[in-house]
Protein backbone atom coordinates (compact mmCIF):
# COMPACT_ATOMS: atom_id res chain seq x y z
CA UNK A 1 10.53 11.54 -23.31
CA UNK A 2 13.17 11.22 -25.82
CA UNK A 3 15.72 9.27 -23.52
CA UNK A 4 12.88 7.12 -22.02
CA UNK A 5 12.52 5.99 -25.31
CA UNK A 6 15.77 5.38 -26.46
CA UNK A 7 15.98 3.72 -22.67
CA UNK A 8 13.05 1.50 -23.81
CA UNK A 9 14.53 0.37 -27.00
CA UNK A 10 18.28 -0.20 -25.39
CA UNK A 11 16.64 -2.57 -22.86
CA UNK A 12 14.84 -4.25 -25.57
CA UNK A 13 18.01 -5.07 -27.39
CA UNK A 14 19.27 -6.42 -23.97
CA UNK A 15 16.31 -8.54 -23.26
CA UNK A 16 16.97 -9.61 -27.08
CA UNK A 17 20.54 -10.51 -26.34
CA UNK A 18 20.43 -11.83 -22.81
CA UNK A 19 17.01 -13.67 -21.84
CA UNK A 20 16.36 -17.11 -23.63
CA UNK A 21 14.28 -17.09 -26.35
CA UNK A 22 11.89 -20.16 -25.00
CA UNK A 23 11.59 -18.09 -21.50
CA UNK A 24 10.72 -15.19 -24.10
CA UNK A 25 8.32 -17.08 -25.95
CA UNK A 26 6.51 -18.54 -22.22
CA UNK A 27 3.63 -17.32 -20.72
CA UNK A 28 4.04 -16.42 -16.73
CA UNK A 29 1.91 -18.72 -14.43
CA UNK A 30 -1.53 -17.02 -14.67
CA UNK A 31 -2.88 -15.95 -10.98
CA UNK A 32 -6.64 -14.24 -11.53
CA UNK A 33 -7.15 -11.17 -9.92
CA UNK A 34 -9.91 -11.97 -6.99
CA UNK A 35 -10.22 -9.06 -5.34
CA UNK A 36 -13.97 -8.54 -4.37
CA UNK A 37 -15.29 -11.93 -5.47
CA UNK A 38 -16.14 -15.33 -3.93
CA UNK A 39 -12.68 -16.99 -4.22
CA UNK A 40 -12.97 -20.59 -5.95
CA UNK A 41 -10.52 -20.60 -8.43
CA UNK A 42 -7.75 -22.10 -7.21
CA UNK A 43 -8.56 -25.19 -4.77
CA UNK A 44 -7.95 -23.52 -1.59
CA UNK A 45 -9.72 -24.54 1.72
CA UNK A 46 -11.57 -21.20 2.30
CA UNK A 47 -12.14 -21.88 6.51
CA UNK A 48 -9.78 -19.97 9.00
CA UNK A 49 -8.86 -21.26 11.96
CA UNK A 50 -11.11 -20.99 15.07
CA UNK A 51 -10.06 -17.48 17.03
CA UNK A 52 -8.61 -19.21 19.57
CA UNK A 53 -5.82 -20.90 17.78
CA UNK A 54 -5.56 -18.00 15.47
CA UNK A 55 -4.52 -16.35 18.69
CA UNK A 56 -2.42 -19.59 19.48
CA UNK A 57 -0.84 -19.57 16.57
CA UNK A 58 0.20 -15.78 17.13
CA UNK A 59 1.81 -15.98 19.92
CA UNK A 60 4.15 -19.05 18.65
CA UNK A 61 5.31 -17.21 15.79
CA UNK A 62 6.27 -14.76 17.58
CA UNK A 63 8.71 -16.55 20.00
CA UNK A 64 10.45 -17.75 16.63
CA UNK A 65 14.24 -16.80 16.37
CA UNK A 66 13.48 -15.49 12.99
CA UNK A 67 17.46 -14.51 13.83
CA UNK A 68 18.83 -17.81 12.79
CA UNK A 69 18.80 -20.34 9.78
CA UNK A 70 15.69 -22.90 9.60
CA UNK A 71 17.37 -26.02 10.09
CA UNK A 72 16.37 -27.67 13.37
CA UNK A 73 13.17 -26.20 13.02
CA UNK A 74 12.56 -27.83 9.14
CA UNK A 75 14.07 -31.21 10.82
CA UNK A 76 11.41 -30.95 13.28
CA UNK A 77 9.09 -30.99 10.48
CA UNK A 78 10.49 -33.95 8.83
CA UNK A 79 10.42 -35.76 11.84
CA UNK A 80 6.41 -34.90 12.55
CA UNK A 81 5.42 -35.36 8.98
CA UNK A 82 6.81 -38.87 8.74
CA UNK A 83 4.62 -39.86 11.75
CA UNK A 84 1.91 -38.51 10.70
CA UNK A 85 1.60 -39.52 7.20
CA UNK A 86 3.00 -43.16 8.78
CA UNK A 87 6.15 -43.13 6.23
CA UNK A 88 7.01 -46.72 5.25
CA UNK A 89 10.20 -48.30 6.76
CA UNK A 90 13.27 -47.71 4.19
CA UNK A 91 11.63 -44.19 3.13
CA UNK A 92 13.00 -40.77 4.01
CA UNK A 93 11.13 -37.55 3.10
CA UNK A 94 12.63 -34.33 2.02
CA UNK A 95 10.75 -30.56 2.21
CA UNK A 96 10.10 -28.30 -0.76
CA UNK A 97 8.73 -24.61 -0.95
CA UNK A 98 5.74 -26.29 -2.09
CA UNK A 99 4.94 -28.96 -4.66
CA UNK A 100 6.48 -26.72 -7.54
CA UNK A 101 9.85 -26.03 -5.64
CA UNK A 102 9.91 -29.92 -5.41
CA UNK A 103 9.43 -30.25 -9.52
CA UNK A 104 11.95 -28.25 -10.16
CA UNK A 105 14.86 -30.51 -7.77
CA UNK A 106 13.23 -33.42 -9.44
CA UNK A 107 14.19 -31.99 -12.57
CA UNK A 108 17.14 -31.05 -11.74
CA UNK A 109 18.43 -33.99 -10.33
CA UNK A 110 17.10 -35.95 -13.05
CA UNK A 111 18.49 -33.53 -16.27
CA UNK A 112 20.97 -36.51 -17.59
CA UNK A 113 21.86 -36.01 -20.85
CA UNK A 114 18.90 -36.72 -23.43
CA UNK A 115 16.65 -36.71 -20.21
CA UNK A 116 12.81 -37.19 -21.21
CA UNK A 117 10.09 -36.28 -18.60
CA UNK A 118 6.37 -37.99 -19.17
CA UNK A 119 3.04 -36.66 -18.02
CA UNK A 120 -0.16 -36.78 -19.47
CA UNK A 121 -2.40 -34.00 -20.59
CA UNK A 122 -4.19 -32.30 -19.28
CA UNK A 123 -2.54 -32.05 -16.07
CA UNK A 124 -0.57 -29.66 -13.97
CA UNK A 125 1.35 -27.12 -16.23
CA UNK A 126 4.19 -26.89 -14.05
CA UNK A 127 5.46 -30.51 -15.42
CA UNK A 128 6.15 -28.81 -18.67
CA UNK A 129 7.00 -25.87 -17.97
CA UNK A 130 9.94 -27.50 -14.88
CA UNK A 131 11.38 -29.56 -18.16
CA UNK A 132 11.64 -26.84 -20.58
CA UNK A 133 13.04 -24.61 -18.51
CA UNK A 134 15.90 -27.24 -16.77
CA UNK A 135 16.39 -28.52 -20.25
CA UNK A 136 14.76 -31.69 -20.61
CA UNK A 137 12.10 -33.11 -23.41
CA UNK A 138 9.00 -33.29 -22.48
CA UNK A 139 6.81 -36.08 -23.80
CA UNK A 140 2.49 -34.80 -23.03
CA UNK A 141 0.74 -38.22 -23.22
CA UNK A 142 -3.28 -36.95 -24.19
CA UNK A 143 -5.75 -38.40 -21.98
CA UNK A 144 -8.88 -40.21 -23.49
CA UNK A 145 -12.44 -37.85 -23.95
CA UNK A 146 -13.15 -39.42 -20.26
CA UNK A 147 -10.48 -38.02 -18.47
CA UNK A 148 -9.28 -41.88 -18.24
CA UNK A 149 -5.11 -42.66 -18.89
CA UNK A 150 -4.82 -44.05 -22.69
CA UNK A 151 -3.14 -47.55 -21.65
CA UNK A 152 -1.81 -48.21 -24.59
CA UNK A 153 -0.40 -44.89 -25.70
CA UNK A 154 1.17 -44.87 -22.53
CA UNK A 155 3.25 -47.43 -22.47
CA UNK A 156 4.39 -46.32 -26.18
CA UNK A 157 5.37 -43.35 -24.98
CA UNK A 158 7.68 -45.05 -22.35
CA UNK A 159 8.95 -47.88 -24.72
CA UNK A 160 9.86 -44.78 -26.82
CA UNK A 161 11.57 -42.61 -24.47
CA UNK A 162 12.55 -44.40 -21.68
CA UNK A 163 11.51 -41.45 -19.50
CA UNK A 164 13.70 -40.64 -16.43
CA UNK A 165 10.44 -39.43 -14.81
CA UNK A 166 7.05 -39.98 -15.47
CA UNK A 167 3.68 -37.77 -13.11
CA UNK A 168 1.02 -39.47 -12.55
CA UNK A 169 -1.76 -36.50 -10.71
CA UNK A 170 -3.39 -38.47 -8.35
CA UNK A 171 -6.19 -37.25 -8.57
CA UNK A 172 -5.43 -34.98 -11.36
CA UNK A 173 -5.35 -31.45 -12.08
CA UNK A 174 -7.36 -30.19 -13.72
CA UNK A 175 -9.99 -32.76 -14.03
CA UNK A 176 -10.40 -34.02 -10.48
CA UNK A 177 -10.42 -38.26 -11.50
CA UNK A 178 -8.48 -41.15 -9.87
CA UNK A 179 -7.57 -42.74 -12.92
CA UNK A 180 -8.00 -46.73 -13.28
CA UNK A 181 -5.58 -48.46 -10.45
CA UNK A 182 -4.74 -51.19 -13.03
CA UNK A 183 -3.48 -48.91 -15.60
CA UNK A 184 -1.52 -47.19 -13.06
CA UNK A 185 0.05 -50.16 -12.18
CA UNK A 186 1.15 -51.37 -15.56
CA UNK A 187 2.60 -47.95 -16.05
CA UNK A 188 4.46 -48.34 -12.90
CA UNK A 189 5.91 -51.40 -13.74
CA UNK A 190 5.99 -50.45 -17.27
CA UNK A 191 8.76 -47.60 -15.85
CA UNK A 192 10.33 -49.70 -13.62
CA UNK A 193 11.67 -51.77 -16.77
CA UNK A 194 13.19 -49.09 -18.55
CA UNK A 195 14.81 -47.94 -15.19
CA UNK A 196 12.60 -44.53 -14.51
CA UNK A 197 11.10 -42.99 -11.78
CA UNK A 198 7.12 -42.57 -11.25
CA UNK A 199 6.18 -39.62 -9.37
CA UNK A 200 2.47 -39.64 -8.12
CA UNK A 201 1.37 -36.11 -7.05
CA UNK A 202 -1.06 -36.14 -4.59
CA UNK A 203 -1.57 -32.68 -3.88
CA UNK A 204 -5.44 -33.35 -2.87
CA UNK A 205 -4.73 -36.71 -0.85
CA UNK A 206 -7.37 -34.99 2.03
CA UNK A 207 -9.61 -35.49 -0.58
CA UNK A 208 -9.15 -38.77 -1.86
CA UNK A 209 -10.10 -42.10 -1.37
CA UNK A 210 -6.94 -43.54 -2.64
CA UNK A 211 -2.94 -43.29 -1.92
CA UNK A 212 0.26 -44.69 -3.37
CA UNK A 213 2.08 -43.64 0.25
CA UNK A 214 1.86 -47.39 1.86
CA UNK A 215 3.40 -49.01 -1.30
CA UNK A 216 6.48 -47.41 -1.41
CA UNK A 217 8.31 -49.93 0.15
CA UNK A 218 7.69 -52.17 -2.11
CA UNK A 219 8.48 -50.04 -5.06
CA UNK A 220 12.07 -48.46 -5.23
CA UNK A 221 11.23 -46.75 -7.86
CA UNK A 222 8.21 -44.48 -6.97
CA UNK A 223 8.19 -41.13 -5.61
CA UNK A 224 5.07 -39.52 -3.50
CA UNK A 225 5.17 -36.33 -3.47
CA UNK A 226 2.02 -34.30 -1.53
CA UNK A 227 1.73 -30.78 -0.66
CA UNK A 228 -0.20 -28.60 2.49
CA UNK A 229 -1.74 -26.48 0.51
CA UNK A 230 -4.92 -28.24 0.14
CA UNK A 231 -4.95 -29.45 4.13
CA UNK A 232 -5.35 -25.88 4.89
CA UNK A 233 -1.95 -23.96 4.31
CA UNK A 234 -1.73 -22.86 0.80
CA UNK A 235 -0.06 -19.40 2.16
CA UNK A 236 2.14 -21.32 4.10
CA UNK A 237 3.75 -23.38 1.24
CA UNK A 238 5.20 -26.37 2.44
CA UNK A 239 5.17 -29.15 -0.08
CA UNK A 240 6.86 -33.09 0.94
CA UNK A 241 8.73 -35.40 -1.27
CA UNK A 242 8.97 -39.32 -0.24
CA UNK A 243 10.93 -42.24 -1.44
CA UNK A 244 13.41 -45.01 -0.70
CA UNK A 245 15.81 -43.36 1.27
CA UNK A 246 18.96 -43.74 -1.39
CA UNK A 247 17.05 -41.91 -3.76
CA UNK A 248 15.73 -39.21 -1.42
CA UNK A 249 19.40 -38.33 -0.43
CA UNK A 250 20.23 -37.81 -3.94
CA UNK A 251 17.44 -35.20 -4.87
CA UNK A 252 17.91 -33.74 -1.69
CA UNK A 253 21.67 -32.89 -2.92
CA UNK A 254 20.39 -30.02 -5.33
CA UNK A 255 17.74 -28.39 -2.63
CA UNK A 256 18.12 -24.82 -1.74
CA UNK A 257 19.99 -24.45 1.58
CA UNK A 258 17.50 -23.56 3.85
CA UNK A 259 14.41 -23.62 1.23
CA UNK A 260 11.78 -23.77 4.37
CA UNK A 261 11.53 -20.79 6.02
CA UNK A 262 11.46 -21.04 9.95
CA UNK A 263 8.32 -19.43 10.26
CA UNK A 264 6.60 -21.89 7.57
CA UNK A 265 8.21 -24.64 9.58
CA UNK A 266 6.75 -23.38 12.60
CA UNK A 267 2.64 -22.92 11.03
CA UNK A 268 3.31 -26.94 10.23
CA UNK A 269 4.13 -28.12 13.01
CA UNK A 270 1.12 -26.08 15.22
CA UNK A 271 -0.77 -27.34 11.91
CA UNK A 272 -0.08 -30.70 12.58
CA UNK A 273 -0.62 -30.68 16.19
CA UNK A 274 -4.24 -29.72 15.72
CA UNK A 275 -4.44 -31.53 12.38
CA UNK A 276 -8.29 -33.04 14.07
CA UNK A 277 -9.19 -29.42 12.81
CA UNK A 278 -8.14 -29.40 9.66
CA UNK A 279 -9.46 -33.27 9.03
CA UNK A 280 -13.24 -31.57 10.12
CA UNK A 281 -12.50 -29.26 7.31
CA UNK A 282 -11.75 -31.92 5.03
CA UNK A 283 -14.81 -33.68 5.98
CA UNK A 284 -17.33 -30.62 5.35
CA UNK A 285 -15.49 -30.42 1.69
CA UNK A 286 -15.74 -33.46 1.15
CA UNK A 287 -19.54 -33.50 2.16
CA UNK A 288 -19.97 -30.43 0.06
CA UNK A 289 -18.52 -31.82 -3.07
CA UNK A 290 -20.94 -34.61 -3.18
CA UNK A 291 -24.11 -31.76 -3.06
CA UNK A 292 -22.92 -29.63 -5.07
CA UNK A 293 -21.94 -32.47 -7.93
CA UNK A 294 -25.36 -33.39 -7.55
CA UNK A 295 -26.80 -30.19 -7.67
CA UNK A 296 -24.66 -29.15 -10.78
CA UNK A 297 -25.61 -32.40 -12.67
CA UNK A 298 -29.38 -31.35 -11.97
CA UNK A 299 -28.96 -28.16 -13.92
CA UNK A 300 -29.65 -28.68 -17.67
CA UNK A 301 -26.62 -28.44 -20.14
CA UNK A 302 -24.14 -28.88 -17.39
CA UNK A 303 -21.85 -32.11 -17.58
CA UNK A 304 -20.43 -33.18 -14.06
CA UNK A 305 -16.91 -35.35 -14.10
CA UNK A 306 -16.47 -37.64 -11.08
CA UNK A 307 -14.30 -35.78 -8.40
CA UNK A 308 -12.01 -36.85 -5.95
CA UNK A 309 -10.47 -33.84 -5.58
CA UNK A 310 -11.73 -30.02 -3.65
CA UNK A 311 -12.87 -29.23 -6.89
CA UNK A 312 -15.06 -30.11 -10.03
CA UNK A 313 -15.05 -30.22 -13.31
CA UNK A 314 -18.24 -29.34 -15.39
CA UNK A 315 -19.10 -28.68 -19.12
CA UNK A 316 -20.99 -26.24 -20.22
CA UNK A 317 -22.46 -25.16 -23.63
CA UNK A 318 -20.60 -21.69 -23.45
CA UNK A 319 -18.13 -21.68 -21.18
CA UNK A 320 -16.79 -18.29 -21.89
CA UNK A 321 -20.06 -16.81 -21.41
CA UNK A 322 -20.88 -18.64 -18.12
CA UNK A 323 -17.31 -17.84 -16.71
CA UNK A 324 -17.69 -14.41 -17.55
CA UNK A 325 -21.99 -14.47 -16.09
CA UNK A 326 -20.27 -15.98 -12.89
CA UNK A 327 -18.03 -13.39 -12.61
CA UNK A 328 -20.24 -10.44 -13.07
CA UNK A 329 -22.10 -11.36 -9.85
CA UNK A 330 -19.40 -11.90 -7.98
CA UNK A 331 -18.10 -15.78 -8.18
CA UNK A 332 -14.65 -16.39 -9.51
CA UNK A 333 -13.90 -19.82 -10.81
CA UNK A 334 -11.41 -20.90 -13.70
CA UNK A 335 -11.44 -21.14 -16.69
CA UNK A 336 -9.91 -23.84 -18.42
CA UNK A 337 -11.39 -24.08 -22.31
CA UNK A 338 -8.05 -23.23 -23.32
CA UNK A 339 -5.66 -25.53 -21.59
CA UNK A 340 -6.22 -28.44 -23.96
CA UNK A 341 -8.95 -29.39 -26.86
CA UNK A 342 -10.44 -32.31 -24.47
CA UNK A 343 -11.31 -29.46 -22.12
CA UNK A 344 -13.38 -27.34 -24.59
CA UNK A 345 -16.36 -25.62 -22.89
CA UNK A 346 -15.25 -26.69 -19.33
CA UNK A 347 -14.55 -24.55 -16.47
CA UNK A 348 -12.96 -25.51 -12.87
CA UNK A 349 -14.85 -25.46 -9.69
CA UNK A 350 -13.07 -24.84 -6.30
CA UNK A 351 -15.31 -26.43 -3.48
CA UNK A 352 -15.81 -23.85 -1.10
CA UNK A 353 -17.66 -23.45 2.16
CA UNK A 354 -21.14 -24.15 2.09
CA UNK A 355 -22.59 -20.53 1.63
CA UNK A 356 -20.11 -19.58 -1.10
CA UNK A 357 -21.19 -22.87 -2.82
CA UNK A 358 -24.66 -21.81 -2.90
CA UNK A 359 -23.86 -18.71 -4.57
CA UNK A 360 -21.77 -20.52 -6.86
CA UNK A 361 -24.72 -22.23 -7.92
CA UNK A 362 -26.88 -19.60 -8.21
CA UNK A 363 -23.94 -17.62 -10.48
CA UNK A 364 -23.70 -20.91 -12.80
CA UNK A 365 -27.65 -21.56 -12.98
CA UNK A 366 -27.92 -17.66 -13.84
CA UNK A 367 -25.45 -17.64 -16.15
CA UNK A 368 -25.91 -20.42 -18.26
């Protein structure tokens, strides 16, 4: 016991002397522990695919040379995605290990000395936590109490700091809005003056009713990038960067060799083959999210935010107690009081399949 001890202390003084004190002072990406509950937590698409492509499927993975290096197979990819997403003329797209892989080579490629990266808050933590962690500032814009961008702080913030990238969530995460298209465009061209790149992550474009995809020719300076995860692969993790061509060959100059594994390649392209399945899916979530917003706003003390999104944000008067009511009877969803003070009492609603969304109801309305 005595040398475990002394063990324990002697790494301590390593960790001390060798891990960065920022990293030390971070907090890992929290994943919830779902085991045994109705999973809608974490905006996944919870249908499988038929049996008969499951068995499809299968049997192509298995005649993969899982023997050699991913490249042809991740240029197939490329190749597919571009048609099918109908990639503007002058654009090139480049594959990440999902959206966050792709955050990081953005940050990377962009860490120029006195780099600043913009993104307002509430949004996706990973913005932040990419910057810190490659080095750059990091400038969190608040959002007004609606959810809506503030305009005019904004475009302070990028007269200030001349950001050399600014998100824009489209729709954003965590609070499932479009914001307003012409304040989105005056921060475009607002970044486009000071010589910065706009990054519009539209991880839930199945979901949407809006896209910045089409305009890219006509904006040099604008980056889409999108992700599978919410079309139906989140365990496949396959996220896609697109831009003018010139600039796409430079971030693509700090991906991982080989970042796509073949047998990830492989799922997207049988994906995208059969993607008429996964657009059904889209369309019963989509269907779903409109009952359940409008059986959630019928429950008294519960606030509903517009959604474009597979999820939904609601307010609640205790939103510790409901997430923890939900829980106990067997519905996991997140909860988000924490992330920010204009998210006090809320909680995060994954838009599942239609019987777990009647049980979600059912845990809420008991819970409240």
């Amino acid at each position: 016991m005595e040398d475990i001890d002394k063990g324990a202390t002697g790494l301590a003084r390593r960790i001390q002397h060798t891990i960065r004190q920022d990293v030390k002072s971070m907090h890992a990406y929290a994943i919830q522990d779902s085991r045994g509950l109705i999973k809608l937590d974490a905006m996944e698409n919870p249908f499988r695919l038929p049996e008969t492509l499951q068995r499809e499927l299968g049997e192509r993975l298995g005649h993969v040379a899982i023997n050699r290096y991913p490249a042809q197979s991740t240029a197939d990819v490329v190749v597919a995605l571009s048609k099918f997403v109908e990639l503007p003329a002058g654009c090139k797209m480049i594959l990440g290990n999902g959206s966050d892989e792709l955050i990081d080579m953005l940050s990377v490629a962009c860490d120029v000395p006195g780099a600043t990266l913009i993104a307002p808050l509430p949004g996706f933590v990973m913005y932040q936590m990419s910057a810190q962690l490659r080095g750059l500032n990091f400038v969190g814009v608040p959002l007004t109490p609606d959810f809506e961008l503030d305009e005019l702080a904004m475009l302070a913030a990028i007269e200030e700091h001349r950001p050399a990238l600014t998100y824009i969530a489209y729709p954003n995460n965590p609070t499932a809005n479009l914001f307003d298209e012409g304040i989105v465009e005056r921060i475009v061209a607002a970044v486009g003056r000071q010589q910065g790149l706009v990054v519009f992550d539209e991880a839930y474009q199945p979901f949407s009713s809006r896209t910045w995809l089409p305009r890219l020719g006509r904006h040099e300076h604008v980056l889409v990038m999108r992700t599978l995860s919410k079309f139906g692969l989140a365990g496949v993790r396959l996220g896609y960067l697109c831009g003018a061509a010139a600039l796409i060959d430079e971030v693509d100059k700090v991906r991982p060799p080989y970042n796509v594994s073949v047998l990830n390649a492989e799922a997207t392209l049988f994906a995208l083959q059969h993607a008429d399945e996964y657009a059904r899916q889209a369309a019963v979530l989509r269907s779903e999210r409109a009952r359940v917003s409008a059986l959630l706003a019928a429950l008294g003390g519960v606030t509903v935010f517009p959604s474009e999104a597979n999820m939904i944000l609601v307010r609640v008067p205790d939103s510790k107690q409901c997430f923890e009511g939900m829980k106990s009877r067997g519905v996991l969803v997140k909860h988000i009081a924490g992330l920010h003070p204009l998210l006090a009492n809320c909680l995060r609603l994954t838009v599942g399949s239609p019987e777990e969304n009647d049980a979600l109801i059912q845990a809420l309305k008991a819970s409240l």
